[in-house]
Protein backbone atom coordinates (compact mmCIF):
# COMPACT_ATOMS: atom_id res chain seq x y z
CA UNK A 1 0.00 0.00 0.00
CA UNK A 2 1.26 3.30 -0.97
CA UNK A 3 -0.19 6.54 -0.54
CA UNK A 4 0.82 10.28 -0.23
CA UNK A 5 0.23 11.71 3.13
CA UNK A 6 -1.26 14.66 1.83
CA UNK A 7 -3.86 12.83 -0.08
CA UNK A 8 -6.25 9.80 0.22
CA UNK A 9 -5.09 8.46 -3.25
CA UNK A 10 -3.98 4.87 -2.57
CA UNK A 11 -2.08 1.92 -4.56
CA UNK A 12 -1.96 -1.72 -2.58
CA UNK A 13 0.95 -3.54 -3.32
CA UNK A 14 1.03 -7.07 -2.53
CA UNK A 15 4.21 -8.74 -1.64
CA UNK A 16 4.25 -12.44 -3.86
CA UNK A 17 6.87 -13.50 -2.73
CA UNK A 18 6.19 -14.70 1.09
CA UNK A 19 5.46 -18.55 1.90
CA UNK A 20 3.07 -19.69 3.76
CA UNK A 21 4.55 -20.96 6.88
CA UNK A 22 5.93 -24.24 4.72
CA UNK A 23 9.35 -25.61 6.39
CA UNK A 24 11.16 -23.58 3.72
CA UNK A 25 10.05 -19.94 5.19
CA UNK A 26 10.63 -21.32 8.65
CA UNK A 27 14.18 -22.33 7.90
CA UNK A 28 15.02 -18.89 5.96
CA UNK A 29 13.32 -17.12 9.17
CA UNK A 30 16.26 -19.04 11.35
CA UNK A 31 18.73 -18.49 8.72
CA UNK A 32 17.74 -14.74 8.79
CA UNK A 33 17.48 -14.31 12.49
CA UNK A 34 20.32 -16.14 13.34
CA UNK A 35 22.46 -14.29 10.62
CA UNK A 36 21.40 -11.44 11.95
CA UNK A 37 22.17 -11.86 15.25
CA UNK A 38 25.39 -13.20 14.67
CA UNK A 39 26.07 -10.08 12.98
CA UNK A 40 26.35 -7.58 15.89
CA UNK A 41 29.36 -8.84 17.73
CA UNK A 42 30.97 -9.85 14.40
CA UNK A 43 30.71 -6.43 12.86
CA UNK A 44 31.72 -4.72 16.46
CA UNK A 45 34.95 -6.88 16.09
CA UNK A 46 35.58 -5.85 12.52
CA UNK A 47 35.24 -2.40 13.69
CA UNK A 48 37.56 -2.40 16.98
CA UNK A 49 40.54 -3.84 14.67
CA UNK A 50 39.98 -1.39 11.86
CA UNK A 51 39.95 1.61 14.23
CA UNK A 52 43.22 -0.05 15.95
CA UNK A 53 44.77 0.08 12.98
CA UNK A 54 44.35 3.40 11.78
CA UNK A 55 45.24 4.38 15.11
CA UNK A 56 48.55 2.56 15.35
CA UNK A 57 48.95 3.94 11.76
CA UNK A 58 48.19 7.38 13.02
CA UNK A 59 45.31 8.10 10.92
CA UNK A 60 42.31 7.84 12.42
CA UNK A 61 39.26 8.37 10.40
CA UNK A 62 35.85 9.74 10.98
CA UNK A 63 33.15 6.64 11.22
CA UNK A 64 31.84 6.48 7.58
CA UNK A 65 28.70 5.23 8.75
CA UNK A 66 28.44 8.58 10.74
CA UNK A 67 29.61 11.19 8.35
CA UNK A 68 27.11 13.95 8.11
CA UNK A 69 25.17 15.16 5.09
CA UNK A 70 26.39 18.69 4.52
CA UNK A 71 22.91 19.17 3.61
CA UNK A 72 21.64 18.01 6.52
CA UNK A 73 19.55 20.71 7.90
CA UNK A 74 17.88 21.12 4.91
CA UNK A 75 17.52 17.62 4.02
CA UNK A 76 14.03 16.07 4.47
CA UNK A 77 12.68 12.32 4.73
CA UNK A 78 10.86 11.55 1.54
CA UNK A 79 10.21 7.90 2.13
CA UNK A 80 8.83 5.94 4.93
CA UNK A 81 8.34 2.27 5.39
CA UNK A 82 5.14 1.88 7.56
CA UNK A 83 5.42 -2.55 7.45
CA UNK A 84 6.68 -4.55 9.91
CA UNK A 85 9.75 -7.11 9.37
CA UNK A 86 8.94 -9.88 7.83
CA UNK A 87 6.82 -7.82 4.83
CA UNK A 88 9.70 -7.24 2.29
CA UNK A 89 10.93 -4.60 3.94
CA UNK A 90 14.84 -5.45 3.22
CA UNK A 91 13.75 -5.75 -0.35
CA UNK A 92 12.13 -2.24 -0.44
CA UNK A 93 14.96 -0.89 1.34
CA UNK A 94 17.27 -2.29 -1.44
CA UNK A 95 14.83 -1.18 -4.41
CA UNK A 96 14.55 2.41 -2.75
CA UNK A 97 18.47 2.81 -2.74
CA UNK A 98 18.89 1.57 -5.89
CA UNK A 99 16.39 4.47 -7.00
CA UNK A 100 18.72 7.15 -4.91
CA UNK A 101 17.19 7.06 -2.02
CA UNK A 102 19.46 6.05 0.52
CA UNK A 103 17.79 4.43 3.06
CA UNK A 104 18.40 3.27 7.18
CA UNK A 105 16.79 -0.66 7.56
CA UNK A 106 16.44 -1.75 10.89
CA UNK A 107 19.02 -4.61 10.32
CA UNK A 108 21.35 -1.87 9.85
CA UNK A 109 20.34 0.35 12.72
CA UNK A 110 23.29 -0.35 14.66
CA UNK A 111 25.72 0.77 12.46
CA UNK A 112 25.12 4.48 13.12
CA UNK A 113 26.37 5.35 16.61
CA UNK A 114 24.34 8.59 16.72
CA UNK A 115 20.99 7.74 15.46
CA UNK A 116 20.55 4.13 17.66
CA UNK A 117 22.15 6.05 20.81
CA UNK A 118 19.17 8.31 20.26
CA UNK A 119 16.76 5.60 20.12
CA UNK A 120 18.37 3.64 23.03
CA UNK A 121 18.43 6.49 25.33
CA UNK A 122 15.08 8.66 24.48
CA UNK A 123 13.20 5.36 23.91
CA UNK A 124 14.31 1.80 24.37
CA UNK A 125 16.45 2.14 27.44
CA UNK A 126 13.85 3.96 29.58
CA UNK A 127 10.74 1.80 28.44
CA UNK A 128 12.95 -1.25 29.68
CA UNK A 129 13.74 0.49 33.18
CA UNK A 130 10.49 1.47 33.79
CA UNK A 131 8.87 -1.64 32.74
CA UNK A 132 6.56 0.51 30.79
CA UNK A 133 6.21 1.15 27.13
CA UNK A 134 6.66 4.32 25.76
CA UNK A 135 7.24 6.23 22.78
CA UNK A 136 9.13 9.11 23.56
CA UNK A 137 10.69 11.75 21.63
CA UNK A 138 12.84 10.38 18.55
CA UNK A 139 14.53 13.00 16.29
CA UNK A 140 13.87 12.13 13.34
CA UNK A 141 16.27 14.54 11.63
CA UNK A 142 18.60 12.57 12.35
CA UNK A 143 18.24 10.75 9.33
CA UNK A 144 18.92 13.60 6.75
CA UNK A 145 21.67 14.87 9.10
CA UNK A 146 23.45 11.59 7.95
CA UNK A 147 22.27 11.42 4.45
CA UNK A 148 19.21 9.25 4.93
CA UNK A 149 16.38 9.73 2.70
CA UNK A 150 14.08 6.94 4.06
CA UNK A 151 13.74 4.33 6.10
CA UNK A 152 12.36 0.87 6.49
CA UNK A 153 11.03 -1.52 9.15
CA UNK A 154 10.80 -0.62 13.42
CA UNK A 155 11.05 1.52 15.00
CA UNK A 156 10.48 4.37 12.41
CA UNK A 157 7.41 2.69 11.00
CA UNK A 158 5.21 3.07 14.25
CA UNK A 159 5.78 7.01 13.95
CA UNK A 160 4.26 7.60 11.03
CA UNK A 161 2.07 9.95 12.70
CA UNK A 162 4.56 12.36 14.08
CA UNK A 163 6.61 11.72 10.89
CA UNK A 164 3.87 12.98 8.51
CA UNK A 165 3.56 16.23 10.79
CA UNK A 166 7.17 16.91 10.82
CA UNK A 167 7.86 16.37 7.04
CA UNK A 168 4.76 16.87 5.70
CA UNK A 169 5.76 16.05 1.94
CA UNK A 170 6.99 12.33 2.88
CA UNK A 171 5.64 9.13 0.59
CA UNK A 172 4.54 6.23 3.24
CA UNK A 173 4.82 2.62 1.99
CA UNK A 174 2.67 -0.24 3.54
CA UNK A 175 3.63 -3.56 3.08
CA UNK A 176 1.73 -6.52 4.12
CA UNK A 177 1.97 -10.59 4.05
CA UNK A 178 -0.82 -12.49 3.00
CA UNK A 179 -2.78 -13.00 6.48
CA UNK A 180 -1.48 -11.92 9.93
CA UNK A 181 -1.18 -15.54 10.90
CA UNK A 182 1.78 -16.27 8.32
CA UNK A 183 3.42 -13.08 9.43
CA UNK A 184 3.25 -13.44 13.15
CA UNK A 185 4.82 -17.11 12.73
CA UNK A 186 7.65 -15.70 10.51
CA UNK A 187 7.98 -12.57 12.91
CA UNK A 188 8.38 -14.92 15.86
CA UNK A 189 10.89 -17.31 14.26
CA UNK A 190 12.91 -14.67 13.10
CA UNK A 191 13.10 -12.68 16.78
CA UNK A 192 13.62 -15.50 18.90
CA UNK A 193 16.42 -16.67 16.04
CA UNK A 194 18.41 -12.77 16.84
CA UNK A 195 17.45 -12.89 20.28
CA UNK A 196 19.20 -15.83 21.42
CA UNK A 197 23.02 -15.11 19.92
CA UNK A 198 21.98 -11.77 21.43
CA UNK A 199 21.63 -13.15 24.87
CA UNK A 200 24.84 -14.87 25.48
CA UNK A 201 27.01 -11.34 23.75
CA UNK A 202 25.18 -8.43 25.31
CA UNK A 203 27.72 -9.14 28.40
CA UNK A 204 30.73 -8.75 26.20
CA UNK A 205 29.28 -5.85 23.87
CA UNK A 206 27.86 -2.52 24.38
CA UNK A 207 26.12 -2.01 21.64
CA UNK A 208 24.53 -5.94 21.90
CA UNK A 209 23.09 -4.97 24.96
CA UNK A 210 21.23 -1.80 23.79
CA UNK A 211 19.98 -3.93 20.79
CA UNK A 212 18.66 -6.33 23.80
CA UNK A 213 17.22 -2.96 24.71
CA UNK A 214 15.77 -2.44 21.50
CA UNK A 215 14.12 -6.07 20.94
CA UNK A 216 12.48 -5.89 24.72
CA UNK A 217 11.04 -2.94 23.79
């Protein structure tokens, strides 16, 4: 489902490609999850050595994952990704950067220091501690401060509302699976799959433990 936030004029997209909850989806929801969450500690290592090197080298670099858009306060989110994981939402993140939008997925989140501390500590973090969940006060402009032009998946998809107020011209893509059944079996498979490598890392690594953080909340 697409549709302009100004208007009421509507296109449904349907995404084809989703299973039905055969053995085959449930295995690529483990492969996903488990890839995924696998990922965090492996890419924090990859990091740690490559900023000991340039610093041994004496040539320590800015993050590129954090270099801001020197457009940045007058950039603008144009696109918005209003489906949960499990939809297509890597896909359409994908698609939308191959179109020049660059766009922030979820999966990806972690990667830019600024914009998850924000989300840890205005959001996540404090929902957790107070056992309570809340939705606090993201800045969005983060995203166009570091070159984003859209964005796909959580958390940024359960704004919408304050998005469409603060950048009034954004496009907002819905994307469903084929009954909520399917996608709550495929959501579940694939949390529980991240959640587990998660676990037994978040003692070891920072940033593991405010994606814990992030998947409580």
């Amino acid at each position: 489902k697409y549709c302009n936030a100004m208007s009421t004029t509507e296109t449904h997209y349907y995404n084809p490609n989703t299973g039905d909850g055969t053995w085959y989806d449930i295995i690529g929801d483990i492969y996903s999850g488990i890839a995924v969450g696998i990922g965090h500690p492996k890419w924090f290592i990859l990091k740690t050595i490559d900023w000991g090197w340039k610093f041994v080298i004496g040539s320590v670099l800015e993050d590129g994952n954090n270099i801001t858009n020197e457009d940045g306060a007058k950039g603008k989110l144009k696109v918005v990704g209003v489906g949960y994981g499990r939809t297509g939402t890597y896909s359409l993140a994908l698609a939308l950067d191959v179109l020049g939008y660059p766009t922030l997925h979820t999966q990806h989140l972690y990667e830019n220091g600024e914009i998850f501390d924000m989300w840890v500590k205005e959001v996540f973090q404090k929902s957790v501690m107070d056992d309570e969940v809340t939705m606090g006060n993201p800045q969005f402009d983060l995203l166009p401060k570091y070159g984003f032009a859209a964005t796909m998946d959580m958390p940024f998809a359960l704004y919408y509302d304050q998005i469409r107020e603060q950048y009034p011209e954004c496009k907002f893509i819905l994307t469903v699976r084929e009954s909520s059944e399917v996608w709550f079996k495929s959501w579940n498979i694939l949390t529980q799959s991240i959640t587990q490598p998660a676990r037994y890392t978040s003692a070891f690594f920072s940033h593991v433990k405010k994606l814990e953080y992030y998947m409580r909340w």
